[in-house]
C-alpha atoms as a PDB file:
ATOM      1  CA  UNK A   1     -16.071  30.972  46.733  1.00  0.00           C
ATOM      2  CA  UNK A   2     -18.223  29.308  49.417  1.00  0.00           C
ATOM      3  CA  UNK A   3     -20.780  26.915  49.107  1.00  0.00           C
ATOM      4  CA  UNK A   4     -24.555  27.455  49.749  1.00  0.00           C
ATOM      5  CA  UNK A   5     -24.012  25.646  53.204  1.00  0.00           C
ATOM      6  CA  UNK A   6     -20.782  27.443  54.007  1.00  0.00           C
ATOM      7  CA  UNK A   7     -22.064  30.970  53.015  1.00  0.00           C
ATOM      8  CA  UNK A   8     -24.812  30.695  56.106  1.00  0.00           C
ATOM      9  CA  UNK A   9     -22.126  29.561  58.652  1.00  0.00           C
ATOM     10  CA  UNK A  10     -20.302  32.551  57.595  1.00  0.00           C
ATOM     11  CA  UNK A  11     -23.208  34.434  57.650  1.00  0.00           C
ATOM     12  CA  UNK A  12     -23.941  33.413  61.130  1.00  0.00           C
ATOM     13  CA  UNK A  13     -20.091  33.603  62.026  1.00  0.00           C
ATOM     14  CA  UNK A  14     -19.694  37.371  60.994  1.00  0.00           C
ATOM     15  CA  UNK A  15     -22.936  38.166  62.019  1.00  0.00           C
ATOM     16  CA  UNK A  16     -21.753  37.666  65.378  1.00  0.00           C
ATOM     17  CA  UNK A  17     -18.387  39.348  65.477  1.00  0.00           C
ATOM     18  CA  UNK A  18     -19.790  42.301  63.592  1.00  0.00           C
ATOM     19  CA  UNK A  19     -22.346  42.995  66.989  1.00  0.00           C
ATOM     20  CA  UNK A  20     -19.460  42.695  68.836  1.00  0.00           C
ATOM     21  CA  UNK A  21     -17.137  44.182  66.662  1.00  0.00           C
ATOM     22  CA  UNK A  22     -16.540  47.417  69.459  1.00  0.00           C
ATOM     23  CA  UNK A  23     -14.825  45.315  71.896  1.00  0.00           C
ATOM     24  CA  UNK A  24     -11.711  44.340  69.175  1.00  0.00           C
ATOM     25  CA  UNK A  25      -8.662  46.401  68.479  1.00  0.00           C
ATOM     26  CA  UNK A  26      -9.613  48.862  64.917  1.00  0.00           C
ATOM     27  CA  UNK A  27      -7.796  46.302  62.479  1.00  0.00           C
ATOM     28  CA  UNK A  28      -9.759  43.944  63.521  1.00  0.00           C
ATOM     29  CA  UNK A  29     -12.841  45.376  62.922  1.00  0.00           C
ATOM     30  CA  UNK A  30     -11.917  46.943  60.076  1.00  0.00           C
ATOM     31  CA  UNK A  31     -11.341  42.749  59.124  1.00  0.00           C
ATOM     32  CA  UNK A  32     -14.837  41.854  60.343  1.00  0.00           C
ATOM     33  CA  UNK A  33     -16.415  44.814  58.768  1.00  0.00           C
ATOM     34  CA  UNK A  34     -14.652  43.417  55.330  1.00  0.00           C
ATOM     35  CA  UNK A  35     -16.445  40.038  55.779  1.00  0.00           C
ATOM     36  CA  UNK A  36     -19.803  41.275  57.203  1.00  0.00           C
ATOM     37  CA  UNK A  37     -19.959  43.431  54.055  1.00  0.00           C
ATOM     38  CA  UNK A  38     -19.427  40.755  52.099  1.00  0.00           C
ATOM     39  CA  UNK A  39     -22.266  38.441  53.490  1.00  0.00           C
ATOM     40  CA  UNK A  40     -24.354  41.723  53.651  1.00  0.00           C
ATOM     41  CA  UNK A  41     -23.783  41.875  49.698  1.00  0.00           C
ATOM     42  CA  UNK A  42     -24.645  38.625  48.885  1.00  0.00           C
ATOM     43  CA  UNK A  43     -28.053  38.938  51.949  1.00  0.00           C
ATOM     44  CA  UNK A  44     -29.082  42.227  50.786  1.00  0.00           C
ATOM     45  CA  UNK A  45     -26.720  43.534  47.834  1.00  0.00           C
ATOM     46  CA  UNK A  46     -24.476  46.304  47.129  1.00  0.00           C
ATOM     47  CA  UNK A  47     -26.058  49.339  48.333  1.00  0.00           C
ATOM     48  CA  UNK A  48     -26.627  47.946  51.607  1.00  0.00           C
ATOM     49  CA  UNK A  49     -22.707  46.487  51.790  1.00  0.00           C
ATOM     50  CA  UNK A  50     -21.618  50.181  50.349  1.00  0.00           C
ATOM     51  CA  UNK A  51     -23.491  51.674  53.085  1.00  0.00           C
ATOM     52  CA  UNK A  52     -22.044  49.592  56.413  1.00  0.00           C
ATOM     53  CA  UNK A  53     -18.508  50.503  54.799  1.00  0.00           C
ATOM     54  CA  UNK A  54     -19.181  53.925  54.415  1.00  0.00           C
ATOM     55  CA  UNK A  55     -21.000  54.851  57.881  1.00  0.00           C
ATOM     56  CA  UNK A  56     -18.478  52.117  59.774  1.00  0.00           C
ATOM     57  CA  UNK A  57     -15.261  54.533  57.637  1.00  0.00           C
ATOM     58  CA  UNK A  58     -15.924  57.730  59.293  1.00  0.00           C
ATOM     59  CA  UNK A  59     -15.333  56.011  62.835  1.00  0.00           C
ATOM     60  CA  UNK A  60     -11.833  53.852  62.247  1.00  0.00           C
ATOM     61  CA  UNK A  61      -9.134  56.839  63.116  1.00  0.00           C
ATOM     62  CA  UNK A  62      -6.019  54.591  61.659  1.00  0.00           C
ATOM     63  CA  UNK A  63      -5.247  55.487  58.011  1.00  0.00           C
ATOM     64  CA  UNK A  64      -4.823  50.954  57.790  1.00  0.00           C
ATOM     65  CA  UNK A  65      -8.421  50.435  58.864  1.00  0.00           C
ATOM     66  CA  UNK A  66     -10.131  52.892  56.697  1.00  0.00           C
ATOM     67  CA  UNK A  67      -7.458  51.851  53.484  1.00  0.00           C
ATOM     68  CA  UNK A  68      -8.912  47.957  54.038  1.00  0.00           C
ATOM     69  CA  UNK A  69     -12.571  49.489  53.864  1.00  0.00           C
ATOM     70  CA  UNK A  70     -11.949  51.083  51.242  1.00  0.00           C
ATOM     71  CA  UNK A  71     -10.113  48.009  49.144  1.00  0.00           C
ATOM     72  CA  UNK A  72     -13.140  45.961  50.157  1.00  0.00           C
ATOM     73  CA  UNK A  73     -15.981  48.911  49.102  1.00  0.00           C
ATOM     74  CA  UNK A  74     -13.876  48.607  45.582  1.00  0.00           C
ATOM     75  CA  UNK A  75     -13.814  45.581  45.082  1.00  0.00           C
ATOM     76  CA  UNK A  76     -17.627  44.978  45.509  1.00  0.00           C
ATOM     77  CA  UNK A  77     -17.544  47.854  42.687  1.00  0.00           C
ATOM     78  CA  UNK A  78     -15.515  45.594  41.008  1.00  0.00           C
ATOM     79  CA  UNK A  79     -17.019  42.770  41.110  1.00  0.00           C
ATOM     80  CA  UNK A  80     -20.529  44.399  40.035  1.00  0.00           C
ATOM     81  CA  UNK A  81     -18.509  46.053  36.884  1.00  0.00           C
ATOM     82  CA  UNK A  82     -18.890  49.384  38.281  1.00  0.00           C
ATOM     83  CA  UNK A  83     -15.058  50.614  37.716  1.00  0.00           C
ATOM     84  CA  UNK A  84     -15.491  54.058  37.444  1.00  0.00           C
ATOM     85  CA  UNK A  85     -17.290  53.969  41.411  1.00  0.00           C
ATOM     86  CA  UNK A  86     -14.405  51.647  42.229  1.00  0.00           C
ATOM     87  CA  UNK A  87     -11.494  54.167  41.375  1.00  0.00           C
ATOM     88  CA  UNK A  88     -13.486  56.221  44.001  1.00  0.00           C
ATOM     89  CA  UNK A  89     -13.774  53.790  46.684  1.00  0.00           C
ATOM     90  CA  UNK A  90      -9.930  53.295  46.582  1.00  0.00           C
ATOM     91  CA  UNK A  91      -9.853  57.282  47.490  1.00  0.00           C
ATOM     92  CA  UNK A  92     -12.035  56.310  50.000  1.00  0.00           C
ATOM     93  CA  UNK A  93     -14.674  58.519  48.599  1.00  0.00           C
ATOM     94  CA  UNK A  94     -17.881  55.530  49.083  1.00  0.00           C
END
C-alpha cells in the first residue's frame, strides 16, 4: 500500500502513461491500464475502474493483455467483497 503522498505521484505518474498509453506495445498497456484502474478506483471508485477495464478489453487483440485486465477487474471485485462478480471478471465477462 502507498502512502497519501505516494498515491498522488502515482496518480500523476499513470495518469500520464495512460494518455499515452497508444504509442506502447499491448502488454504494456494492458500494465498501465492495470495501474490507471487502480488510481481510478481509489479517485473515483469501482464502477468507474470496472468501466476503463471493460471498454479498454474489447481493443487488446492478445489473449495476455485481455487475461491481465481481467485479473486486475477481479481483483478490485475482490477487494470490495464482491466474489461472485469476481469469478466473472476472471472469464473476462466485466
Amino acid at each position: 500500500r502507498l502512502a497519501a503522498g505516494e498515491t498522488r505521484a502515482a496518480g500523476e505518474l499513470y495518469e500520464s502513461l495512460y494518455l499515452a498509453r497508444g504509442a506502447l506495445p499491448l502488454d504494456e498497456q494492458a500494465r498501465v491500464l492495470s495501474g490507471w484502474a487502480r488510481v481510478v478506483r481509489a479517485r473515483s471508485g469501482l464502477e468507474a475502474a470496472i468501466e476503463i477495464l471493460s471498454r479498454s478489453r474489447a481493443g487488446l487483440e492478445e489473449p495476455e493483455a485481455q487475461g491481465l485486465l481481467d485479473v486486475t477487474a477481479a481483483g478490485l471485485y475482490e477487494a470490495e467483497g464482491l466474489y461472485e462478480q469476481a469469478a466473472e471478471a476472471y472469464r473476462g465477462s466485466y
